[in-house]
PDB file of N, CA and C in Angstrom:
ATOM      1  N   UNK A   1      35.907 -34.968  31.562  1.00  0.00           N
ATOM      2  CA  UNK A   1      36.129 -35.939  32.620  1.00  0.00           C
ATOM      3  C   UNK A   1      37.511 -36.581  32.484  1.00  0.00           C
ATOM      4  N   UNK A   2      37.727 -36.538  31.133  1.00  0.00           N
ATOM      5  CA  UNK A   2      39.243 -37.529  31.368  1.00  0.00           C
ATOM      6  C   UNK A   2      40.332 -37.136  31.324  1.00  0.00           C
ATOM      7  N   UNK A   3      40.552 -35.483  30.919  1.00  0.00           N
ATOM      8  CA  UNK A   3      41.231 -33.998  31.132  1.00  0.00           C
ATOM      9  C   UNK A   3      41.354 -34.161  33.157  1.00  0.00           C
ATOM     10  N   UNK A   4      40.042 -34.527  33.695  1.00  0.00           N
ATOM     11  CA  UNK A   4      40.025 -34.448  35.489  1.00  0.00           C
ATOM     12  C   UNK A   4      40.986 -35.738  35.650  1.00  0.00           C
ATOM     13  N   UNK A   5      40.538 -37.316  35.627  1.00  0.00           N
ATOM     14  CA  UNK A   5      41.420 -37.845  36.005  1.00  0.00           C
ATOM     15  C   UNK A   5      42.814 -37.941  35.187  1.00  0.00           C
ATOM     16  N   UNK A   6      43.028 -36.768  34.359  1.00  0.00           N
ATOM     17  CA  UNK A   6      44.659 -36.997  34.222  1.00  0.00           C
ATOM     18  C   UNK A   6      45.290 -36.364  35.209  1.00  0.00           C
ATOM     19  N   UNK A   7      44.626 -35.152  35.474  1.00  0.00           N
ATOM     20  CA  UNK A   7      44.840 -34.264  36.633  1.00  0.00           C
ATOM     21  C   UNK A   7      45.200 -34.944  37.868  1.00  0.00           C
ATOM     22  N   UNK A   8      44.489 -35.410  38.049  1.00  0.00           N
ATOM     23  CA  UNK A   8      44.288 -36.291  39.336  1.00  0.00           C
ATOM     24  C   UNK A   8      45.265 -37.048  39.421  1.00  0.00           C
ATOM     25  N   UNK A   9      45.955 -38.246  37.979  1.00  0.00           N
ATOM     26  CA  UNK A   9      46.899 -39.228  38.671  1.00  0.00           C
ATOM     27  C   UNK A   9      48.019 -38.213  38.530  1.00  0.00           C
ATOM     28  N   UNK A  10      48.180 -37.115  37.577  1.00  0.00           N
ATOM     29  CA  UNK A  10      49.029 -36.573  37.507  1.00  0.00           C
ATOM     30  C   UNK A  10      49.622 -35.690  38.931  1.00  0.00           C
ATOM     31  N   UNK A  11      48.568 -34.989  39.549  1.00  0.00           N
ATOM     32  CA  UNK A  11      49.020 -34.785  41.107  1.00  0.00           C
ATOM     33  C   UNK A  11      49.144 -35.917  42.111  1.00  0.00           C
ATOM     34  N   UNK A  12      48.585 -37.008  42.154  1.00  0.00           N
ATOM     35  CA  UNK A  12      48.866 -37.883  42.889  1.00  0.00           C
ATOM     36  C   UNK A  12      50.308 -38.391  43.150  1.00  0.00           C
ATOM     37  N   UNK A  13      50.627 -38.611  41.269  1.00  0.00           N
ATOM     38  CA  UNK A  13      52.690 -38.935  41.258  1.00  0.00           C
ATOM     39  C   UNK A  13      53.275 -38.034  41.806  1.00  0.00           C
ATOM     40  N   UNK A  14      53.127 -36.868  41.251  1.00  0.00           N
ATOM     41  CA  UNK A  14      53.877 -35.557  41.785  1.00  0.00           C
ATOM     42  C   UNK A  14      54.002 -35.496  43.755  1.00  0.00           C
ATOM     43  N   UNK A  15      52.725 -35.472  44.198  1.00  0.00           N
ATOM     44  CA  UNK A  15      52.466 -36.040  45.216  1.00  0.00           C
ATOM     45  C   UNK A  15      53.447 -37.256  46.085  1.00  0.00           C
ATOM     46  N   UNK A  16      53.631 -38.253  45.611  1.00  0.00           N
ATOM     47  CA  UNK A  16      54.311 -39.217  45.699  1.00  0.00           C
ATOM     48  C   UNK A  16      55.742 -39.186  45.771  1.00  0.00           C
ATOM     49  N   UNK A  17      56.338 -38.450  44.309  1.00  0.00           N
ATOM     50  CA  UNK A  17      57.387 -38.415  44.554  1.00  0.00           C
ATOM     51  C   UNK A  17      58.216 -37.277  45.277  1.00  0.00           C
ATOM     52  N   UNK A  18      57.137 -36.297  45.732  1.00  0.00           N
ATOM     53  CA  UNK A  18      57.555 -35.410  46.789  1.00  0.00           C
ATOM     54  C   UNK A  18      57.634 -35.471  48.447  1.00  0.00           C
ATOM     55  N   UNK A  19      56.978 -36.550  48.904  1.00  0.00           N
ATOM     56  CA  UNK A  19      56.486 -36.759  50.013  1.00  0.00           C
ATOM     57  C   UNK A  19      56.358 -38.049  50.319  1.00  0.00           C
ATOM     58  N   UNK A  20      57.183 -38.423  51.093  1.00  0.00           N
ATOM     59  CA  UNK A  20      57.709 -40.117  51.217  1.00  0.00           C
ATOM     60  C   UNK A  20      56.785 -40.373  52.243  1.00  0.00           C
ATOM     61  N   UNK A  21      55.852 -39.871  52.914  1.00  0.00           N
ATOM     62  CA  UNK A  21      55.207 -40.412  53.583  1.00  0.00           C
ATOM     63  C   UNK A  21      54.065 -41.091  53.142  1.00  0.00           C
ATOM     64  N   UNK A  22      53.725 -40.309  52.132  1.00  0.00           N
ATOM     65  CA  UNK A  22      52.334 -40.682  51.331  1.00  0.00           C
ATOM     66  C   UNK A  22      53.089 -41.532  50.661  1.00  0.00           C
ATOM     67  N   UNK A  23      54.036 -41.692  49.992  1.00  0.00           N
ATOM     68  CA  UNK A  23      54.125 -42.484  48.949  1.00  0.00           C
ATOM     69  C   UNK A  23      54.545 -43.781  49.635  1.00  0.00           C
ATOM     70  N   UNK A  24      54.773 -43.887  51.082  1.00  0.00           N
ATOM     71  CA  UNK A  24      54.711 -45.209  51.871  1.00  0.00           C
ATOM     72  C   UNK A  24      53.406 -45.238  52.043  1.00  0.00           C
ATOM     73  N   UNK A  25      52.120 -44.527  52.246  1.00  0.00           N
ATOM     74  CA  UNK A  25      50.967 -45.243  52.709  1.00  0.00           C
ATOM     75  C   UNK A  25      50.504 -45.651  51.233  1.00  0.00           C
ATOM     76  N   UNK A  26      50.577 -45.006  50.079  1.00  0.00           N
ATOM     77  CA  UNK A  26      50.272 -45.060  48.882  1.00  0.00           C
ATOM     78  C   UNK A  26      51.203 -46.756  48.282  1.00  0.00           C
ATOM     79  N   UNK A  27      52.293 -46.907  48.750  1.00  0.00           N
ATOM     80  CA  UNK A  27      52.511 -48.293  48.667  1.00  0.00           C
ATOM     81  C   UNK A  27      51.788 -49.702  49.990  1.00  0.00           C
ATOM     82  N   UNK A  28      51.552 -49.255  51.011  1.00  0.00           N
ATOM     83  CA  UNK A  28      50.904 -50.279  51.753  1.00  0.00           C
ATOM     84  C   UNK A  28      49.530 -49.903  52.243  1.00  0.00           C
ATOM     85  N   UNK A  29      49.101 -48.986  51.506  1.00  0.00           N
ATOM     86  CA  UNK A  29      47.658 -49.046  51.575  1.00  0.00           C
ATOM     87  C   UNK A  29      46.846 -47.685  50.791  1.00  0.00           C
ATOM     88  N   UNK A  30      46.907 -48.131  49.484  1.00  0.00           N
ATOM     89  CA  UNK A  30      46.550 -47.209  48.452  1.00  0.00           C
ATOM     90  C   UNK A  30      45.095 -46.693  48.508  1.00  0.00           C
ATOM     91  N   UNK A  31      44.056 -47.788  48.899  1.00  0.00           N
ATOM     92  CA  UNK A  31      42.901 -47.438  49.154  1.00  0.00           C
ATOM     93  C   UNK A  31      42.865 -46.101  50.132  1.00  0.00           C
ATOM     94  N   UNK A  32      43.203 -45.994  51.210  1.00  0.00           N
ATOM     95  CA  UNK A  32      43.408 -45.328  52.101  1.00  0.00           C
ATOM     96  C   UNK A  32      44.264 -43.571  51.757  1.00  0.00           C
ATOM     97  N   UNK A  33      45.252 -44.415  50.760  1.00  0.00           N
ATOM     98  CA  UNK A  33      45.962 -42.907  49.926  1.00  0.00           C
ATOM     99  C   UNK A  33      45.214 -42.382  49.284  1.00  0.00           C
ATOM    100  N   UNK A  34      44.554 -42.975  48.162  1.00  0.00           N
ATOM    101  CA  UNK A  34      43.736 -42.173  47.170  1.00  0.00           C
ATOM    102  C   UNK A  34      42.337 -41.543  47.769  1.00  0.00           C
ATOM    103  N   UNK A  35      42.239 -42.334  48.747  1.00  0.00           N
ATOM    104  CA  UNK A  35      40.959 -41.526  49.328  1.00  0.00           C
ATOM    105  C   UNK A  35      41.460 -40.357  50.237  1.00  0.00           C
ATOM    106  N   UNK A  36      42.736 -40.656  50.668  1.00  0.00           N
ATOM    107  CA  UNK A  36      43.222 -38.960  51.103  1.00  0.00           C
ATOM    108  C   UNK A  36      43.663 -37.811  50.459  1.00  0.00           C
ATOM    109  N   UNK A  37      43.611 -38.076  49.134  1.00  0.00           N
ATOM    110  CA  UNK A  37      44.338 -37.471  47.763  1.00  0.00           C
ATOM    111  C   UNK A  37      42.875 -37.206  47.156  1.00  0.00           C
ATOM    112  N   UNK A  38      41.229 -37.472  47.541  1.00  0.00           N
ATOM    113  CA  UNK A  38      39.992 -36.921  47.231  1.00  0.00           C
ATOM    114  C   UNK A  38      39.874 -37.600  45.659  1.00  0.00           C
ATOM    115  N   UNK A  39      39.899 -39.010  45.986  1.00  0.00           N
ATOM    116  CA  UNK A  39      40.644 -39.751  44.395  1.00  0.00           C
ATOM    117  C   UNK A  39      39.039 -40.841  44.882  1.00  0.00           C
ATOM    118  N   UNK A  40      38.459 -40.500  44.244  1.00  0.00           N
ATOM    119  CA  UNK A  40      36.967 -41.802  44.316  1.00  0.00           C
ATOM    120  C   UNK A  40      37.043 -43.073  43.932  1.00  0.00           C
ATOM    121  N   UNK A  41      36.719 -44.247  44.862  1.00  0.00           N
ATOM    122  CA  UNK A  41      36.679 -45.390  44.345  1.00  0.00           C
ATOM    123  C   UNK A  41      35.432 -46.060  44.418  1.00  0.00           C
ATOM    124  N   UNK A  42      35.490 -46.814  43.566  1.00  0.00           N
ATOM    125  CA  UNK A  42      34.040 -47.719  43.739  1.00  0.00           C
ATOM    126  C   UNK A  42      33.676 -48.670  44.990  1.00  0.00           C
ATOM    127  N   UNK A  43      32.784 -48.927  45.459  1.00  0.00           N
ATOM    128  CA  UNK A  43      32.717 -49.770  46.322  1.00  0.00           C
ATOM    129  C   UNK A  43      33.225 -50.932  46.295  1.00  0.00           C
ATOM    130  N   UNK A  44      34.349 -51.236  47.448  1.00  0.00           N
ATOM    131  CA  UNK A  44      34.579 -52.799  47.397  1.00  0.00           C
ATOM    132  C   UNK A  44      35.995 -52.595  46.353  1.00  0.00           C
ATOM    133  N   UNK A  45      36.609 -51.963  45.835  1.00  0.00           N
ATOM    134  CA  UNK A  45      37.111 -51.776  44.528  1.00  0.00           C
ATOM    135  C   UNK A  45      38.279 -52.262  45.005  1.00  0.00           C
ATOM    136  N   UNK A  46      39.265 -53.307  44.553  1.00  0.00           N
ATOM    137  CA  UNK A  46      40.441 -53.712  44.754  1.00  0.00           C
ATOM    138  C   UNK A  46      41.552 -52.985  44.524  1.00  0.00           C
ATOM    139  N   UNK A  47      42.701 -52.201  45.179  1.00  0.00           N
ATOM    140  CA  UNK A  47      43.413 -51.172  44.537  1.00  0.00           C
ATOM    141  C   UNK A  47      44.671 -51.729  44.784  1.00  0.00           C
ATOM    142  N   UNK A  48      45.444 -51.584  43.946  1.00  0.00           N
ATOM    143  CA  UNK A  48      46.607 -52.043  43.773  1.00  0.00           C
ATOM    144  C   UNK A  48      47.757 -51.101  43.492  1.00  0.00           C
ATOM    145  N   UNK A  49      48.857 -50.663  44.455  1.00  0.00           N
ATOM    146  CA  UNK A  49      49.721 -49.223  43.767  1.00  0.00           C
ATOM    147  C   UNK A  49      50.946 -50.257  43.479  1.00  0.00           C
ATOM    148  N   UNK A  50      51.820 -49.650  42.461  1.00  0.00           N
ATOM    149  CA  UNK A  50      53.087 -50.712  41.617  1.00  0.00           C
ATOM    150  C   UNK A  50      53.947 -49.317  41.542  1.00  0.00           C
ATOM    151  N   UNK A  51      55.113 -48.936  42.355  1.00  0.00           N
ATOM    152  CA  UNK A  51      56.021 -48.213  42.110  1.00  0.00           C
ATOM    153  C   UNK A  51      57.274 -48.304  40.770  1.00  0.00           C
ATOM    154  N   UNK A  52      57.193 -48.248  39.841  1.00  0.00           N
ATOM    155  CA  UNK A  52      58.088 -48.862  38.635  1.00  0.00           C
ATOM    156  C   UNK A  52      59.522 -48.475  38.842  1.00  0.00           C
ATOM    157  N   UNK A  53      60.169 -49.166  38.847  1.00  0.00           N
ATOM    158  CA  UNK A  53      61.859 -49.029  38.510  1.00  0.00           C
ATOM    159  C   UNK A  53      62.549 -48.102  37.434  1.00  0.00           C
ATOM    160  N   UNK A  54      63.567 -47.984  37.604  1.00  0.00           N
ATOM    161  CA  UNK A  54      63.958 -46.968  36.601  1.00  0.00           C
ATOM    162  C   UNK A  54      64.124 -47.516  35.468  1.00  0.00           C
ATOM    163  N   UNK A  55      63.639 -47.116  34.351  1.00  0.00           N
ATOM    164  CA  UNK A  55      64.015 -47.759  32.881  1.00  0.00           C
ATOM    165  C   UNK A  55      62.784 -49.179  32.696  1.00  0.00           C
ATOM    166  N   UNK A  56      61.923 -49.439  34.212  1.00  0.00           N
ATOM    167  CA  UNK A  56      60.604 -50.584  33.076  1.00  0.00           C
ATOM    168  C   UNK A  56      59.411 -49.842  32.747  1.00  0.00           C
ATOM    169  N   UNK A  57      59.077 -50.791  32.052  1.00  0.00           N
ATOM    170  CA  UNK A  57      57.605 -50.227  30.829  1.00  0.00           C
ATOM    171  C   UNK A  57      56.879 -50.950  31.712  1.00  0.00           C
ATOM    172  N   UNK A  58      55.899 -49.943  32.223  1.00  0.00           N
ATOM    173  CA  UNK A  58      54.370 -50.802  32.506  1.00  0.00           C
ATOM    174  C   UNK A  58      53.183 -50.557  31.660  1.00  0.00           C
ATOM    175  N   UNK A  59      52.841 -51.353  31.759  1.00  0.00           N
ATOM    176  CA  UNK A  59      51.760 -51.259  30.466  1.00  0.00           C
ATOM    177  C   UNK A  59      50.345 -51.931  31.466  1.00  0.00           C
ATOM    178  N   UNK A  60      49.501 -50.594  31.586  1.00  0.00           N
ATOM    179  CA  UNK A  60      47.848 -51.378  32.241  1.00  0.00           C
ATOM    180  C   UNK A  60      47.128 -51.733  31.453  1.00  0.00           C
ATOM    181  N   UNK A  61      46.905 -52.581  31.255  1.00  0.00           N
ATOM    182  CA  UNK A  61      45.626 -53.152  30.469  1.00  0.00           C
ATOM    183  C   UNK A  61      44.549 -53.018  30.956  1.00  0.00           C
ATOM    184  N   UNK A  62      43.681 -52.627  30.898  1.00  0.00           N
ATOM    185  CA  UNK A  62      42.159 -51.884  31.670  1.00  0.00           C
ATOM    186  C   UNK A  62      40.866 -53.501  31.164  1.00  0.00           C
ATOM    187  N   UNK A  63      40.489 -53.797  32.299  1.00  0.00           N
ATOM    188  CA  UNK A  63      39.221 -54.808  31.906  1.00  0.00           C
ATOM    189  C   UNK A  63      38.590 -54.446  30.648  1.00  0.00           C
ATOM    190  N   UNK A  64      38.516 -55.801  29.597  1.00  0.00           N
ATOM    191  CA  UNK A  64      37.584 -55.410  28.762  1.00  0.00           C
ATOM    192  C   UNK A  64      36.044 -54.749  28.861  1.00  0.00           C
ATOM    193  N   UNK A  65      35.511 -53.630  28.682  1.00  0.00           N
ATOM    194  CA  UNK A  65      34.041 -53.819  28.469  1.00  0.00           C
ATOM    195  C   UNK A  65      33.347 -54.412  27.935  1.00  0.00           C
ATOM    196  N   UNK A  66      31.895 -54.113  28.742  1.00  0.00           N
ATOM    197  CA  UNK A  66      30.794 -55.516  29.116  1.00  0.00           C
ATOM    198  C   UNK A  66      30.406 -55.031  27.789  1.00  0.00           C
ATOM    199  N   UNK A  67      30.439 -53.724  26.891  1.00  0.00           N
ATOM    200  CA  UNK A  67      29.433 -53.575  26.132  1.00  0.00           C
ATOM    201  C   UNK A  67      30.176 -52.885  25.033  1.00  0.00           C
ATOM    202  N   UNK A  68      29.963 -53.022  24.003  1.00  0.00           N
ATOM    203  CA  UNK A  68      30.437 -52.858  22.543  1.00  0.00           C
ATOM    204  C   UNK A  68      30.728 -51.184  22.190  1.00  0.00           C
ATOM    205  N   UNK A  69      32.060 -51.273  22.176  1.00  0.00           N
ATOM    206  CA  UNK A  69      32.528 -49.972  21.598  1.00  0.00           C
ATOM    207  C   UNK A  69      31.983 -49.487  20.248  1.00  0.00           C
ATOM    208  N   UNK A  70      31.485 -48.131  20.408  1.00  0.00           N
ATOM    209  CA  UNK A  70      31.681 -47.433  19.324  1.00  0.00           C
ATOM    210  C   UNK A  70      32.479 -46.785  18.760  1.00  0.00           C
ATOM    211  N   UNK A  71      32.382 -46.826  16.927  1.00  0.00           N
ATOM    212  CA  UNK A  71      33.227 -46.406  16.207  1.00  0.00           C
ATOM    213  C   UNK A  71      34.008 -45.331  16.635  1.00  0.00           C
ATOM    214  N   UNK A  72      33.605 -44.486  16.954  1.00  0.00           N
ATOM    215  CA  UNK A  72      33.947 -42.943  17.278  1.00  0.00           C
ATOM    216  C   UNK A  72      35.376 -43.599  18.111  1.00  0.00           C
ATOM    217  N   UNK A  73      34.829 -44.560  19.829  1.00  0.00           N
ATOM    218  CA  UNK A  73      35.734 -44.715  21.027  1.00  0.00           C
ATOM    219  C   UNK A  73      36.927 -45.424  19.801  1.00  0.00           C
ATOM    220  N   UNK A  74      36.666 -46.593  19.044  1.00  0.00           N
ATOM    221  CA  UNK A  74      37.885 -47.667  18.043  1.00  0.00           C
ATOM    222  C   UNK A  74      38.509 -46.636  17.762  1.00  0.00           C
ATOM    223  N   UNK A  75      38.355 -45.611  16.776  1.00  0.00           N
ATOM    224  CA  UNK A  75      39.439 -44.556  16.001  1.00  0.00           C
ATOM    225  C   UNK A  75      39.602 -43.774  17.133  1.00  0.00           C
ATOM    226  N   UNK A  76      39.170 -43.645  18.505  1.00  0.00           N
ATOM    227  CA  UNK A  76      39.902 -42.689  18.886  1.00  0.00           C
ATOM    228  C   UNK A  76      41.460 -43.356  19.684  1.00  0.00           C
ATOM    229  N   UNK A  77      40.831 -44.687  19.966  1.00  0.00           N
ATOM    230  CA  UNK A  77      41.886 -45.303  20.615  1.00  0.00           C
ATOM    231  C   UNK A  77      42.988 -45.961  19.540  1.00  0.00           C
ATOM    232  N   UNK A  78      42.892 -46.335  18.822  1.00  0.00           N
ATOM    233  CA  UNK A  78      43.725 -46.617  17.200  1.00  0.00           C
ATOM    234  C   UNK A  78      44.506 -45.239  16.803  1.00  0.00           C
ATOM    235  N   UNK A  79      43.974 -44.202  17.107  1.00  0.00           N
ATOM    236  CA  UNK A  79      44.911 -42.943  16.998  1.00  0.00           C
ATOM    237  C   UNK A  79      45.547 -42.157  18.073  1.00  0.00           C
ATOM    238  N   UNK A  80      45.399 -43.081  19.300  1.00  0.00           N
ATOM    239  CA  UNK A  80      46.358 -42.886  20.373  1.00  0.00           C
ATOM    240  C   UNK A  80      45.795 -41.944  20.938  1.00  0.00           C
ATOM    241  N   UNK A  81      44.345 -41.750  20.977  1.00  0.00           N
ATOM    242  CA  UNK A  81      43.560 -41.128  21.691  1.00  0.00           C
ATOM    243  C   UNK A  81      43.102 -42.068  23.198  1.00  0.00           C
ATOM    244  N   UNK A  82      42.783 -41.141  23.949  1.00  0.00           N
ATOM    245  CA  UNK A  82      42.295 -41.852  25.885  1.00  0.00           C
ATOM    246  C   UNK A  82      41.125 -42.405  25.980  1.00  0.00           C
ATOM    247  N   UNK A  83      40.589 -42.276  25.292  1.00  0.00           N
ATOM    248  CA  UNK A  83      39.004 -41.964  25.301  1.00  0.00           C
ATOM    249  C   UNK A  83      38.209 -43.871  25.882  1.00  0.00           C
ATOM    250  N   UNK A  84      38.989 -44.870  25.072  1.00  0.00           N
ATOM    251  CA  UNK A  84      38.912 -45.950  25.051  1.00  0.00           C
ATOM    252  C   UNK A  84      38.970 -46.348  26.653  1.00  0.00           C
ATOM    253  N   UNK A  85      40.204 -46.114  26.643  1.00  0.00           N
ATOM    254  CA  UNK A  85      41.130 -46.555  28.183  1.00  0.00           C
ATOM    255  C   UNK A  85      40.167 -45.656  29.458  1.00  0.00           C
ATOM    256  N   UNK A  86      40.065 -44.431  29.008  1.00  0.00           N
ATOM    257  CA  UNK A  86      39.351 -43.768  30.306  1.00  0.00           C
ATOM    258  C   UNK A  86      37.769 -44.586  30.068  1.00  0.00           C
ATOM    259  N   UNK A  87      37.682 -44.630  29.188  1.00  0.00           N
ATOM    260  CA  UNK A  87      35.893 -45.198  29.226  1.00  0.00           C
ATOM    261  C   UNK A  87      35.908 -46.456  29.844  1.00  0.00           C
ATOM    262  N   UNK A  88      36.862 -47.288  29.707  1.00  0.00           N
ATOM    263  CA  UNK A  88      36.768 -48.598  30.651  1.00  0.00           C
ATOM    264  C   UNK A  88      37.498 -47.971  32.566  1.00  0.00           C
ATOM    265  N   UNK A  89      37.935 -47.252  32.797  1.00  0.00           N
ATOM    266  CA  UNK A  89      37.871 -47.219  33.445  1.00  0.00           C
ATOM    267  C   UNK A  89      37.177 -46.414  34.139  1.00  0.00           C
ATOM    268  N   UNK A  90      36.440 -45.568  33.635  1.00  0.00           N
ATOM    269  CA  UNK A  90      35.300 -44.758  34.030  1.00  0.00           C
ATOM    270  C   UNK A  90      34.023 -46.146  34.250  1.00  0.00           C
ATOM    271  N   UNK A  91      34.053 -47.166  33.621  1.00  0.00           N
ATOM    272  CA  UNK A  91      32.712 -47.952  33.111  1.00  0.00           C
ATOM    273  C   UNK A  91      32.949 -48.370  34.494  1.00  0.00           C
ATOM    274  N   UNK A  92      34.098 -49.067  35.380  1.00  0.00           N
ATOM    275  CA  UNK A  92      34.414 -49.530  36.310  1.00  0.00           C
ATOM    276  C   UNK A  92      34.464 -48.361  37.279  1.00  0.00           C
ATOM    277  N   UNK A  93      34.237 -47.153  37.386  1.00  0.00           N
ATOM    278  CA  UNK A  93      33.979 -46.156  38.397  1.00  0.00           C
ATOM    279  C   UNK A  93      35.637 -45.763  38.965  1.00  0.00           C
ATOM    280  N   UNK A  94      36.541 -46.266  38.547  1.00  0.00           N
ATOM    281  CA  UNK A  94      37.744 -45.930  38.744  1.00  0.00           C
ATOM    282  C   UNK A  94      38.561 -44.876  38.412  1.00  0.00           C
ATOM    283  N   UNK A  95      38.536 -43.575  38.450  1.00  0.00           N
ATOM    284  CA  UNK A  95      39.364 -42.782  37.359  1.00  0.00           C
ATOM    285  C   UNK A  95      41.052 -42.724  37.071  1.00  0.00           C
ATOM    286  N   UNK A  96      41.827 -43.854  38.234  1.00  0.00           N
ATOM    287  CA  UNK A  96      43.178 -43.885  37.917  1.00  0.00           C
ATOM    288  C   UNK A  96      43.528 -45.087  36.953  1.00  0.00           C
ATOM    289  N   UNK A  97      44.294 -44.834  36.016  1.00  0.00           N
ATOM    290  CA  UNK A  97      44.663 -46.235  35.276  1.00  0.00           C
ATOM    291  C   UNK A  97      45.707 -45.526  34.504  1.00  0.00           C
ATOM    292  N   UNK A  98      46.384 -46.165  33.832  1.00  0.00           N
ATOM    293  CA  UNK A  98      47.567 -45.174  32.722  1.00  0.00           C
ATOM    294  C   UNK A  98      48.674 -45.950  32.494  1.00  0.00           C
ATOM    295  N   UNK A  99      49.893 -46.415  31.534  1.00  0.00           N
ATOM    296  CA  UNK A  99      50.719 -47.028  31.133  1.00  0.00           C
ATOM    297  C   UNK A  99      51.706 -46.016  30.635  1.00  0.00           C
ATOM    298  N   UNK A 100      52.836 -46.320  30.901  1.00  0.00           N
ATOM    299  CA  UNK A 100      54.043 -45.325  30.750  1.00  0.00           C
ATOM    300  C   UNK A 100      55.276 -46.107  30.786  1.00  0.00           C
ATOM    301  N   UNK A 101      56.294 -45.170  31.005  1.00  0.00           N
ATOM    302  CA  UNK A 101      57.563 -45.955  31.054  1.00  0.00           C
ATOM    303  C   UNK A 101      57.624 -45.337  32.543  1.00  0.00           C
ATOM    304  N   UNK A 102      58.386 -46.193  33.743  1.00  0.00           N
ATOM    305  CA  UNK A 102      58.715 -45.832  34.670  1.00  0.00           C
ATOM    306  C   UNK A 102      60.059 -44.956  34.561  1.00  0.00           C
ATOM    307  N   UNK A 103      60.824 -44.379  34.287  1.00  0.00           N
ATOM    308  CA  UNK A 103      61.640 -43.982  33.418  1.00  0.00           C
ATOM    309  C   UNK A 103      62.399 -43.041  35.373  1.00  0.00           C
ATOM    310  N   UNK A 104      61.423 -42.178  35.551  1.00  0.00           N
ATOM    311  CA  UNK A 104      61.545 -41.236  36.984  1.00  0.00           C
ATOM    312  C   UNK A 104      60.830 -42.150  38.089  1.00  0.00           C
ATOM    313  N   UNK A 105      59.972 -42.665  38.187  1.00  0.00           N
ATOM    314  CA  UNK A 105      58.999 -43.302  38.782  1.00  0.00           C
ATOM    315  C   UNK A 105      60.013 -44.216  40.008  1.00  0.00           C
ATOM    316  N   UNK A 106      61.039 -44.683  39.793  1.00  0.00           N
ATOM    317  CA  UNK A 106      62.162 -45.269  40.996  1.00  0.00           C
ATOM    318  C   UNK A 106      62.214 -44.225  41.784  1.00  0.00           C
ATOM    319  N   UNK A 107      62.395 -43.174  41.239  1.00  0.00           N
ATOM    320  CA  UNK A 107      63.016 -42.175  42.579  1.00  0.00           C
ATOM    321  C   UNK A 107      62.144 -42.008  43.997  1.00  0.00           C
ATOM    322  N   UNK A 108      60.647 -42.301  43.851  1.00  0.00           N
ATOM    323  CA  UNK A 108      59.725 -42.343  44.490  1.00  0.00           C
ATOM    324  C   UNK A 108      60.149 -43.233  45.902  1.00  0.00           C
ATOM    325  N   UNK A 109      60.701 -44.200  45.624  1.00  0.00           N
ATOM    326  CA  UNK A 109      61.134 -45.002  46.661  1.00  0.00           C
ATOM    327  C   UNK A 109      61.584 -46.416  46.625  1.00  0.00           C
TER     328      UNK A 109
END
């Protein structure tokens, strides 16, 4: 599952920064993008798209979970494993979330 939504945001950017049309509806109305991009959201789900500048760090912080990590999820996320980050956002029915450097991410628009 978390191999799919890398897939997923990973064509979505690609997406984006190929095609300025989407990546204008994907900035003023993301709900509407990701559901044309076959990208599932939860009901009601607040979506927010942030185009990054060249050279800033965004960093998502994903809602804490309601319910107590196991050992296995701690060491996987302590060793720079996804597993943590996708599980909270899987817990929230969301599969896009991710922190990077915007580094290319300006060219988008």
């Amino acid at each position: 599952m978390v191999q799919d939504q890398a897939k997923a945001y990973g064509q979505l950017i690609a997406r984006a920064w190929s095609d300025s049309d989407f990546a204008a509806k994907l900035k003023s109305n993301p709900a509407a993008a990701l559901a044309e991009a076959g990208v599932p959201l939860p009901e009601g789900a607040k979506v927010t798209s942030y185009f990054a500048a060249e050279n800033e760090v965004v960093v998502l912080v994903p809602p804490k979970p309601s319910e107590e990590l196991s050992d296995e999820t701690l060491e996987a996320m302590a060793g720079g494993g996804t597993k943590g980050t996708a599980g909270t956002a899987g817990t929230a029915g969301c599969p896009i979330g991710t922190f990077g450097t915007g580094g290319t991410a300006g060219s988008a628009g």
